[in-house]
PDB file of N, CA and C in Angstrom:
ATOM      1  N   UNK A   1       1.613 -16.655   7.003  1.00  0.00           N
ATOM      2  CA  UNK A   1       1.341 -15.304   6.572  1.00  0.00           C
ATOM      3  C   UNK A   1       1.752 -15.123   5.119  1.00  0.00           C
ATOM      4  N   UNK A   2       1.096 -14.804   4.504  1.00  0.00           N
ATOM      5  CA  UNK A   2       1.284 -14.107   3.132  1.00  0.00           C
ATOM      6  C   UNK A   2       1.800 -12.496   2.730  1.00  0.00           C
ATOM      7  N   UNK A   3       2.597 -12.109   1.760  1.00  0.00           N
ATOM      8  CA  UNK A   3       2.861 -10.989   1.607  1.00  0.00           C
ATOM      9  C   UNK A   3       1.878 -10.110   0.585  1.00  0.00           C
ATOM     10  N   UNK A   4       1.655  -8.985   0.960  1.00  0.00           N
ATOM     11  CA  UNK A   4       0.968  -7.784  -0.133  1.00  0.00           C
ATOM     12  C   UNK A   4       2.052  -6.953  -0.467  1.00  0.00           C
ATOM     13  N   UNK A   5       1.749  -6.439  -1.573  1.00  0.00           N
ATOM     14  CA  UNK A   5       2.521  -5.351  -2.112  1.00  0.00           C
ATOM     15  C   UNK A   5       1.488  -3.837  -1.879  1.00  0.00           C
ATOM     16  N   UNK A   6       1.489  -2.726  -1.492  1.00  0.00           N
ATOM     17  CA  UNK A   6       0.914  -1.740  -1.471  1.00  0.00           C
ATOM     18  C   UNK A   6       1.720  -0.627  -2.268  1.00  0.00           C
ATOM     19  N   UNK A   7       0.568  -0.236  -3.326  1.00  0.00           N
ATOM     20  CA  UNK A   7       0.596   0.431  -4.297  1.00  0.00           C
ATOM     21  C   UNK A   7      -0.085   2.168  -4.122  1.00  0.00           C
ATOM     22  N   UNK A   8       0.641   3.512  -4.167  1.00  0.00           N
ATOM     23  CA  UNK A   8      -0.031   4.290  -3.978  1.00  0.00           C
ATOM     24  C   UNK A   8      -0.685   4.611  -5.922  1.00  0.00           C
ATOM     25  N   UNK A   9      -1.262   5.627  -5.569  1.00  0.00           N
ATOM     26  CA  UNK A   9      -1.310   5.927  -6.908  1.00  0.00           C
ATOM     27  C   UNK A   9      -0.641   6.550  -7.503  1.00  0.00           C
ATOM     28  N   UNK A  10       0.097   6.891  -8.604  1.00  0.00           N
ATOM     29  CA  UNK A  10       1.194   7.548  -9.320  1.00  0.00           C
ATOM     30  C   UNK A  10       0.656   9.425  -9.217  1.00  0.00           C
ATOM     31  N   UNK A  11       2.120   9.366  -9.439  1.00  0.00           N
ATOM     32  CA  UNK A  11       1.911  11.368  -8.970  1.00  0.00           C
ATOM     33  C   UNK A  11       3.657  12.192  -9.563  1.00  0.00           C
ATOM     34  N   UNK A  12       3.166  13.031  -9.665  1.00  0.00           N
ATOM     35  CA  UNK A  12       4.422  13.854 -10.354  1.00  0.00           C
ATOM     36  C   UNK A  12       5.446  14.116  -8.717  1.00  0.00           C
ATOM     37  N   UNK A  13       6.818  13.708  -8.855  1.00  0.00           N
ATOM     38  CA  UNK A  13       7.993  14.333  -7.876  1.00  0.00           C
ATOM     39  C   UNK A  13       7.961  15.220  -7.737  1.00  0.00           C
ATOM     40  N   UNK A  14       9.128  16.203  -7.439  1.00  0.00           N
ATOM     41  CA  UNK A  14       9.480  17.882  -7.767  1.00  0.00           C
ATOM     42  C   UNK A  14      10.053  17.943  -9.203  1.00  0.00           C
ATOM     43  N   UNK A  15      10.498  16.900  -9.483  1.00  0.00           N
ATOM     44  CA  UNK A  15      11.359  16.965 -10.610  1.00  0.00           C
ATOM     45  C   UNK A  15      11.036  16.747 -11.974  1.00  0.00           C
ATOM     46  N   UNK A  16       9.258  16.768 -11.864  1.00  0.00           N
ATOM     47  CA  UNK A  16       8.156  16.329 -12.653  1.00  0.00           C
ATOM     48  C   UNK A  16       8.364  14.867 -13.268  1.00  0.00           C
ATOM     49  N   UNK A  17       9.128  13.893 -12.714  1.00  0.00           N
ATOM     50  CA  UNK A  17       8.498  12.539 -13.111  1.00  0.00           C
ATOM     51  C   UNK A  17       7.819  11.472 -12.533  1.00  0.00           C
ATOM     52  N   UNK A  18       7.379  11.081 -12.834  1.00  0.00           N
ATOM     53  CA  UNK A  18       6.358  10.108 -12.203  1.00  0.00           C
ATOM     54  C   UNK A  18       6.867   8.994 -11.261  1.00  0.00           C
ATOM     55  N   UNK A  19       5.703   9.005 -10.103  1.00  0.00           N
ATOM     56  CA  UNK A  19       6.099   8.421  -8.768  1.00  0.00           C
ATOM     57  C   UNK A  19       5.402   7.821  -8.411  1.00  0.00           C
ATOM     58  N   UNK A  20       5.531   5.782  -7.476  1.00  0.00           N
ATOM     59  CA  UNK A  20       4.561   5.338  -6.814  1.00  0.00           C
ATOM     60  C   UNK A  20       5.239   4.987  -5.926  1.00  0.00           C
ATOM     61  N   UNK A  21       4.149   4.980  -4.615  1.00  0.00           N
ATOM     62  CA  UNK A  21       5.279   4.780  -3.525  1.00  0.00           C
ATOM     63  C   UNK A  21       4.164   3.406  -3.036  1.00  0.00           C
ATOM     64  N   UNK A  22       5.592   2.464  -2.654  1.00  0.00           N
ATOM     65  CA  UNK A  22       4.898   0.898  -2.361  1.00  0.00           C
ATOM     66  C   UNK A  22       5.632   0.222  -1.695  1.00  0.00           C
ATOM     67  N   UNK A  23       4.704  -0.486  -0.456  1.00  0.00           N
ATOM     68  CA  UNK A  23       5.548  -1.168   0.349  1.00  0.00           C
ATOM     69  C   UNK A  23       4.967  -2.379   0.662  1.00  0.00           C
ATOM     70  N   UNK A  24       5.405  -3.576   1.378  1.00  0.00           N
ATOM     71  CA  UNK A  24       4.936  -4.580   1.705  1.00  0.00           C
ATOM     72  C   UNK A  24       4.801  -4.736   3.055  1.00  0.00           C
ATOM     73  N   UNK A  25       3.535  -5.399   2.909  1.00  0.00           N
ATOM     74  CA  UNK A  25       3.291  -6.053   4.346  1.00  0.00           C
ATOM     75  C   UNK A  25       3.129  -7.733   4.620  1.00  0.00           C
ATOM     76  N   UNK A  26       2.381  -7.749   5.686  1.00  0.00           N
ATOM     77  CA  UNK A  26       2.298  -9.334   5.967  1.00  0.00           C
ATOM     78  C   UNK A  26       0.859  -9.400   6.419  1.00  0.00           C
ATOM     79  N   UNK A  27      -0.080 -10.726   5.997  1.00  0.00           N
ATOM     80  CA  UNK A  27      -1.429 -10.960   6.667  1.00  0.00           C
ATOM     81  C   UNK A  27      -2.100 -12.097   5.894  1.00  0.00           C
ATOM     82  N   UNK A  28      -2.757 -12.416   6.614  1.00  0.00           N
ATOM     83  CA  UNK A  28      -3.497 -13.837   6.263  1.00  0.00           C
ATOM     84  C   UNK A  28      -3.663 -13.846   5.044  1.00  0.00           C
ATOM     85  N   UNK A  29      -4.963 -12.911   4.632  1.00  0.00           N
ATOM     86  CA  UNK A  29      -5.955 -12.905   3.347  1.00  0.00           C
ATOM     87  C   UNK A  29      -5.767 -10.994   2.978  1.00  0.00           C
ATOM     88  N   UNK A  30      -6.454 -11.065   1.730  1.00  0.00           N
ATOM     89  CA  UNK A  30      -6.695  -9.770   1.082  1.00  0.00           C
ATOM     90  C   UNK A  30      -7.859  -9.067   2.114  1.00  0.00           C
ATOM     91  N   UNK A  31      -8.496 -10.134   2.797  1.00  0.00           N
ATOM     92  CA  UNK A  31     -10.185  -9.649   3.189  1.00  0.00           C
ATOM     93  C   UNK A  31      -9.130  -8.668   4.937  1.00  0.00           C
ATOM     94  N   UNK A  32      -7.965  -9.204   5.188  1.00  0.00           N
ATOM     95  CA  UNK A  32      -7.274  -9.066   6.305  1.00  0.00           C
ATOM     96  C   UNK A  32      -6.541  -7.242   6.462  1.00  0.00           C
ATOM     97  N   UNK A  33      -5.869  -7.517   5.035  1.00  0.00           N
ATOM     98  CA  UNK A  33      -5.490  -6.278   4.762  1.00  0.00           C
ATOM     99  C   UNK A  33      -6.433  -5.056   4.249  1.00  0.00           C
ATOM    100  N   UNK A  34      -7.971  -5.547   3.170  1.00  0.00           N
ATOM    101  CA  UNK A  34      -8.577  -4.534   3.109  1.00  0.00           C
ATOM    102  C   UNK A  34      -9.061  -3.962   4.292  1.00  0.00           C
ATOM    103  N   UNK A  35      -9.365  -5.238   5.477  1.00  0.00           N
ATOM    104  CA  UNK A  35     -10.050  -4.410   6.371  1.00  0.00           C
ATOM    105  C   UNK A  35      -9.214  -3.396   7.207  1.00  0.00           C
ATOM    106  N   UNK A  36      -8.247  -3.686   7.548  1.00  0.00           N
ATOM    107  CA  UNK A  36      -7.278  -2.667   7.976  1.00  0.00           C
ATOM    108  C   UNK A  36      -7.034  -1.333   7.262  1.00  0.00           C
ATOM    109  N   UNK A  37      -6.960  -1.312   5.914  1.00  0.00           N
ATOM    110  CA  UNK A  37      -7.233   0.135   5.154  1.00  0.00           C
ATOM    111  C   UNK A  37      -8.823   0.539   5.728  1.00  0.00           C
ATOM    112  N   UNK A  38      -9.230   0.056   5.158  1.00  0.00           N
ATOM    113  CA  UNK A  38     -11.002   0.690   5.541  1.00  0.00           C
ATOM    114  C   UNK A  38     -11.020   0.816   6.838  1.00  0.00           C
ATOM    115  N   UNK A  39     -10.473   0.608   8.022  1.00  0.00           N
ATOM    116  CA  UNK A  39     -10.573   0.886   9.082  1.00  0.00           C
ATOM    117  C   UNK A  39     -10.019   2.651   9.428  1.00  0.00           C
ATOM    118  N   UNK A  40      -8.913   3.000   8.140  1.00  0.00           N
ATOM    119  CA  UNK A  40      -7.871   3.706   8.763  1.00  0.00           C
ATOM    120  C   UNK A  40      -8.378   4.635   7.278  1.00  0.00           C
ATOM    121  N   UNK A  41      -9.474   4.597   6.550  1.00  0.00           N
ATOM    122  CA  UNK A  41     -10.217   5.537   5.587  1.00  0.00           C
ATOM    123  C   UNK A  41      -9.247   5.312   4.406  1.00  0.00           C
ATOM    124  N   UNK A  42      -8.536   4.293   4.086  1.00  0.00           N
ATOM    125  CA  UNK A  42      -7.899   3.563   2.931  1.00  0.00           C
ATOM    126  C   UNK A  42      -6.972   3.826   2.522  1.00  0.00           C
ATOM    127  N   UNK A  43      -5.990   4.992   4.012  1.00  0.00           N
ATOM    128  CA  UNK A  43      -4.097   5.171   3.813  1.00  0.00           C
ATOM    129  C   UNK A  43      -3.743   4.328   4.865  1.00  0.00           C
ATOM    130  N   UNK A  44      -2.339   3.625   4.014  1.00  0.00           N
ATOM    131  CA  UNK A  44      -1.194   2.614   5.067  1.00  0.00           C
ATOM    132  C   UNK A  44      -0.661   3.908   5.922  1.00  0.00           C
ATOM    133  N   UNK A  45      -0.687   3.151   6.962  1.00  0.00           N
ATOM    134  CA  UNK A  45       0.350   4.175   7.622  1.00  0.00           C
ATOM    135  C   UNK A  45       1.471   3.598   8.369  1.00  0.00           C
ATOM    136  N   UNK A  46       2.590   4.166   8.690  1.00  0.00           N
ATOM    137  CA  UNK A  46       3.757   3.254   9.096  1.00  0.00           C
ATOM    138  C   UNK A  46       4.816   4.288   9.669  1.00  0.00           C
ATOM    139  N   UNK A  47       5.518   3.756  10.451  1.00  0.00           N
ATOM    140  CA  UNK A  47       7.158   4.976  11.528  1.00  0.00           C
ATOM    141  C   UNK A  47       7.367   6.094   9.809  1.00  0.00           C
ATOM    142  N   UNK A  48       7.424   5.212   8.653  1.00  0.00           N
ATOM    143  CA  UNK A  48       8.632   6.679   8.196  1.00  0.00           C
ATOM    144  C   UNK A  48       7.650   6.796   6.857  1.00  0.00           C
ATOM    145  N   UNK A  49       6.029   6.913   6.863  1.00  0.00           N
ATOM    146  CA  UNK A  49       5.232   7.581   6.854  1.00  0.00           C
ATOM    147  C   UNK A  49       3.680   7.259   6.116  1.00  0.00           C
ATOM    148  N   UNK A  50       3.467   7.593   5.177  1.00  0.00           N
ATOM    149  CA  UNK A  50       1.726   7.441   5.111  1.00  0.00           C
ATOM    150  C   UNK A  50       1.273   7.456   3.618  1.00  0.00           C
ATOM    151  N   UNK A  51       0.546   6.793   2.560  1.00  0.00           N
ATOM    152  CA  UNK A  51      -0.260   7.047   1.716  1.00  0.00           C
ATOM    153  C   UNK A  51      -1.263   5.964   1.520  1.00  0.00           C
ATOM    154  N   UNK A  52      -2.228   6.920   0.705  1.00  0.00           N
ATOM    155  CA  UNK A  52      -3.712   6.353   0.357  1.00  0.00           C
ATOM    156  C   UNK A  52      -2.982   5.296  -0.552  1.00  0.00           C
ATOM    157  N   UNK A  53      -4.067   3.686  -0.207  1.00  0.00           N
ATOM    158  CA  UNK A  53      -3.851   2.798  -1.200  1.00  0.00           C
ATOM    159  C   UNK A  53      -4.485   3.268  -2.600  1.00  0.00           C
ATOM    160  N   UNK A  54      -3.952   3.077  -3.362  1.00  0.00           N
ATOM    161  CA  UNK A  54      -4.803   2.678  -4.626  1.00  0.00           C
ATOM    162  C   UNK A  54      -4.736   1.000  -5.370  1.00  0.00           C
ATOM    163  N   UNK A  55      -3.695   0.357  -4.893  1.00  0.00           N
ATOM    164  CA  UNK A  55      -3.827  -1.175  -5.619  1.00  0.00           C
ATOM    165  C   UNK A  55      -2.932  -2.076  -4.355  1.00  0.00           C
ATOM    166  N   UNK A  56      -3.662  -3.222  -4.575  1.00  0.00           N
ATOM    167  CA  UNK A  56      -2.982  -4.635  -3.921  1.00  0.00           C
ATOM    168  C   UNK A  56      -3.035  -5.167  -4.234  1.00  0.00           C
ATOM    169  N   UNK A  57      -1.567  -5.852  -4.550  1.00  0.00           N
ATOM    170  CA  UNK A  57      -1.288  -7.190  -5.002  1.00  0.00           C
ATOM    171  C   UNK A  57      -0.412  -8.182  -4.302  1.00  0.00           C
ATOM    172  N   UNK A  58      -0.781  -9.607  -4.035  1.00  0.00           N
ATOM    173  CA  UNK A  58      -0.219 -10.309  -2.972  1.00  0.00           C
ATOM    174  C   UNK A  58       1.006 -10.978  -4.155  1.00  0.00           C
ATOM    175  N   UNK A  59       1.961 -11.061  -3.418  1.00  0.00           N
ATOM    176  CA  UNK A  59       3.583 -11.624  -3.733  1.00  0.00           C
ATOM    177  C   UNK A  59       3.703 -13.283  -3.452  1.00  0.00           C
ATOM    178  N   UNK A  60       3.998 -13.276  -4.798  1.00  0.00           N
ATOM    179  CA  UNK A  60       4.125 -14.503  -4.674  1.00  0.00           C
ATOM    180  C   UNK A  60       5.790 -14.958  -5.371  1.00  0.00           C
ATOM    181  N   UNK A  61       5.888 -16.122  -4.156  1.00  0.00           N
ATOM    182  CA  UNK A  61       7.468 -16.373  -4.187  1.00  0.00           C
ATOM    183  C   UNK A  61       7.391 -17.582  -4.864  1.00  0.00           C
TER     184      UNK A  61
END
C-alpha cells in the first residue's frame, strides 16, 4: 500500500488566517483513491470529519 496526502483547499479560520486541512490515507494507486472521492462527489470523509478534495499527492518515504 502506498500513502496519499489529502489536501483541502485553503480558506480563511475565524481568526482570518489561512487554512488547509489534510490528511493521509492508504491505497494501491491514485486511480484507487480518485475513485473513492468520485464515488462520494469528491469530499474525504472520516470519524472526526469531512472536506472536499482539492489536491493529491502520494508520500514518498
Amino acid at each position: 500500500m502506498k500513502k496519499f496526502e489529502l489536501y483541502s483547499a485553503e480558506f480563511m479560520n475565524k481568526c482570518g488566517k489561512p487554512k488547509v486541512v489534510m490528511n493521509i490515507i492508504e491505497a494501491n494507486n491514485y486511480a484507487e483513491v480518485i475513485q473513492e472521492l468520485e464515488s462520494n462527489a469528491g469530499w474525504y470523509t472520516a470519524d472526526n470529519g469531512a472536506f472536499k478534495v482539492a489536491y493529491i499527492e502520494e508520500v514518498v518515504e
